[in-house]
C-alpha atoms as a PDB file:
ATOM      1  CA  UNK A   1       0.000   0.000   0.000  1.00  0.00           C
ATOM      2  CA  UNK A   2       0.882   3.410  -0.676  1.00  0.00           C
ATOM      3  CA  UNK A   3      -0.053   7.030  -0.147  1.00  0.00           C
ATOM      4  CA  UNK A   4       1.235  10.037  -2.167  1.00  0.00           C
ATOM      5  CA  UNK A   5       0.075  13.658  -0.821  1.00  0.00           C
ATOM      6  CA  UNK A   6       1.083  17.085  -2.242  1.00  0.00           C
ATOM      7  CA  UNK A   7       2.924  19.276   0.032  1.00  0.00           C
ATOM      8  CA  UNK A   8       4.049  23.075  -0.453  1.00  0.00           C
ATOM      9  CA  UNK A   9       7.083  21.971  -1.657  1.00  0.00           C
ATOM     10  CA  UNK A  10       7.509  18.816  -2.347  1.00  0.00           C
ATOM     11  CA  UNK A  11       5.695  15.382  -3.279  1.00  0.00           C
ATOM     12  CA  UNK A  12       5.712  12.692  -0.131  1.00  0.00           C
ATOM     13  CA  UNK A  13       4.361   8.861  -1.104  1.00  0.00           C
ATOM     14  CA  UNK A  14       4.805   6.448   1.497  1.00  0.00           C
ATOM     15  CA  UNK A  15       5.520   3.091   1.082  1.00  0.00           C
ATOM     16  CA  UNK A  16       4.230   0.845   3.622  1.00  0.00           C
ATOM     17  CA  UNK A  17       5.400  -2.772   3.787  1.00  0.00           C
ATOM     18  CA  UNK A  18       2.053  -5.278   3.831  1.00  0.00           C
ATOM     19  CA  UNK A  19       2.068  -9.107   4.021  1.00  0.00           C
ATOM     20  CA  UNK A  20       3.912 -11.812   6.524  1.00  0.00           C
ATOM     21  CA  UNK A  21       5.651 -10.752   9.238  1.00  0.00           C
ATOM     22  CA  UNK A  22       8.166  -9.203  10.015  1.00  0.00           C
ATOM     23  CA  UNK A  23       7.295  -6.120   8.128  1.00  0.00           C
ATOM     24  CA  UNK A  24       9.983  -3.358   7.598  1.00  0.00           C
ATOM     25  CA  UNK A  25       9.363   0.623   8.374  1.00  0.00           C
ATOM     26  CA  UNK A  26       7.487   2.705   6.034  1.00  0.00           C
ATOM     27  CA  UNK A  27       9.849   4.094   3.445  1.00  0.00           C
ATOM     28  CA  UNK A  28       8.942   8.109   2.895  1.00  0.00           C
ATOM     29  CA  UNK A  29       9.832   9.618  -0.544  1.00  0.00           C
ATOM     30  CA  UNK A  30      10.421  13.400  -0.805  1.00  0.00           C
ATOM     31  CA  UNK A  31      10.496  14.607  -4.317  1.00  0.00           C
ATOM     32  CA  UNK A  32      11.566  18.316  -4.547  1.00  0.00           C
ATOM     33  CA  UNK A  33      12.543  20.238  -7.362  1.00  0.00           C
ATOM     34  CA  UNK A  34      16.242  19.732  -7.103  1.00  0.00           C
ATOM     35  CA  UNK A  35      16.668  16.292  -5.220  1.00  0.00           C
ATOM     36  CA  UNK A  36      14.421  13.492  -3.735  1.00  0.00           C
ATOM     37  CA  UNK A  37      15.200  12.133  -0.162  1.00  0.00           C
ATOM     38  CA  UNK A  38      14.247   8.769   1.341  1.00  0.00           C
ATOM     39  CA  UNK A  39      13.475   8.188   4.668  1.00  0.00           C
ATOM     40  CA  UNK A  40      13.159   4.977   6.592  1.00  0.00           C
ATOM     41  CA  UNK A  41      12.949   4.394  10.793  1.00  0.00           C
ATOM     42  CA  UNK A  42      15.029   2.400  12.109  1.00  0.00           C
ATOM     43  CA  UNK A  43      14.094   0.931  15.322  1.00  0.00           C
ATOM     44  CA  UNK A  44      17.149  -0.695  16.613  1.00  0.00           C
ATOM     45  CA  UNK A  45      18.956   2.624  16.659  1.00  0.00           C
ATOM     46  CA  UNK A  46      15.736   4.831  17.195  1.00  0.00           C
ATOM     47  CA  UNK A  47      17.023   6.845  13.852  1.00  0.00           C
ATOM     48  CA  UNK A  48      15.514   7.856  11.273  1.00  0.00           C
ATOM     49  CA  UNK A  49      18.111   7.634   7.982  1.00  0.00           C
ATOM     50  CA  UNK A  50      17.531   9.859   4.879  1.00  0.00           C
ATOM     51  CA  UNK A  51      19.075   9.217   1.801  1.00  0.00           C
ATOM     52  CA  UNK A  52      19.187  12.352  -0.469  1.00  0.00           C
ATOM     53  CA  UNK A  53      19.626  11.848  -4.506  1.00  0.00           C
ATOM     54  CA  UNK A  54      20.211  14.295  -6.870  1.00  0.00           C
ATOM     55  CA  UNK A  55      17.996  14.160 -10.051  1.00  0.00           C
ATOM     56  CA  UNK A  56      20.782  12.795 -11.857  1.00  0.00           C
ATOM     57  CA  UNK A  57      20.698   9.630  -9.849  1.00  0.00           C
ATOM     58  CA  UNK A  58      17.275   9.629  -9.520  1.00  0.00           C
ATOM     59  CA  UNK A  59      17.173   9.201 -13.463  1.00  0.00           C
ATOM     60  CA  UNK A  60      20.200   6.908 -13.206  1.00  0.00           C
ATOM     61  CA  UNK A  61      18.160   4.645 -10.554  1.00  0.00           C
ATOM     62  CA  UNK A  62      14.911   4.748 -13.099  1.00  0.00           C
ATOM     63  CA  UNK A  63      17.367   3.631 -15.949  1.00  0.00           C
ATOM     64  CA  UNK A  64      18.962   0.910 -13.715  1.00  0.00           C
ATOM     65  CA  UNK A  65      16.041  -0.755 -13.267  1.00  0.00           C
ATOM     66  CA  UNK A  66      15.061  -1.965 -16.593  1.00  0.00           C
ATOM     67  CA  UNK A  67      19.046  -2.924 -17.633  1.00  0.00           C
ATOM     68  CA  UNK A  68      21.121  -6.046 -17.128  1.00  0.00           C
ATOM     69  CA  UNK A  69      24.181  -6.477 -15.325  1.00  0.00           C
ATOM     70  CA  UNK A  70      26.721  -3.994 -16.572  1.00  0.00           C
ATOM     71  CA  UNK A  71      27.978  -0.685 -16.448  1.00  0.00           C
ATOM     72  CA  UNK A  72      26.187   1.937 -17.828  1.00  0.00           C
ATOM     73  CA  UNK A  73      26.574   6.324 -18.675  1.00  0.00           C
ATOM     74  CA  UNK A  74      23.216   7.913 -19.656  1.00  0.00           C
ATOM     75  CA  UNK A  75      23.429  10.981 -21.955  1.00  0.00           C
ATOM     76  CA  UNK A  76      23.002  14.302 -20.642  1.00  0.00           C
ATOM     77  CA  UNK A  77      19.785  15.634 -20.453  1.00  0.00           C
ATOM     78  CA  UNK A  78      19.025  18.234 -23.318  1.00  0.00           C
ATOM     79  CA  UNK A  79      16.866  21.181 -22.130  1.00  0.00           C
END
């Protein structure tokens, strides 16, 4: 399950882990206009750790996904 809501700055979906136990921490995706963080709790250490990509990596990520094994360089982005 998921939930995406529109804040003043930024878009926040949270994933939320559903099924057998044991479940893991909602993950919390901030998309912004520069970067996108991700958030998840951690329990053991009472933290919560945010991971912050750049829209390059974001892009990079997206790419990634759909590829085999291998290394890959996307072309720059055209504007």
């Amino acid at each position: 399950m998921f939930s995406i809501e529109h804040e003043f700055d930024s878009t926040v979906i949270t994933l939320v882990d559903e099924g057998a136990a044991p479940l893991g921490e909602d993950v919390i995706v901030n998309a912004f206009e520069e970067c996108v963080t991700i958030e998840q709790y951690d329990p053991r250490t009472d933290q919560t750790h945010v991971i912050t990509l750049s829209m390059a990596q974001l892009r990079d990520l997206g790419a990634a996904l759909d590829l085999p094994e291998g290394v890959y360089m996307q072309a720059p982005n055209k504007k």
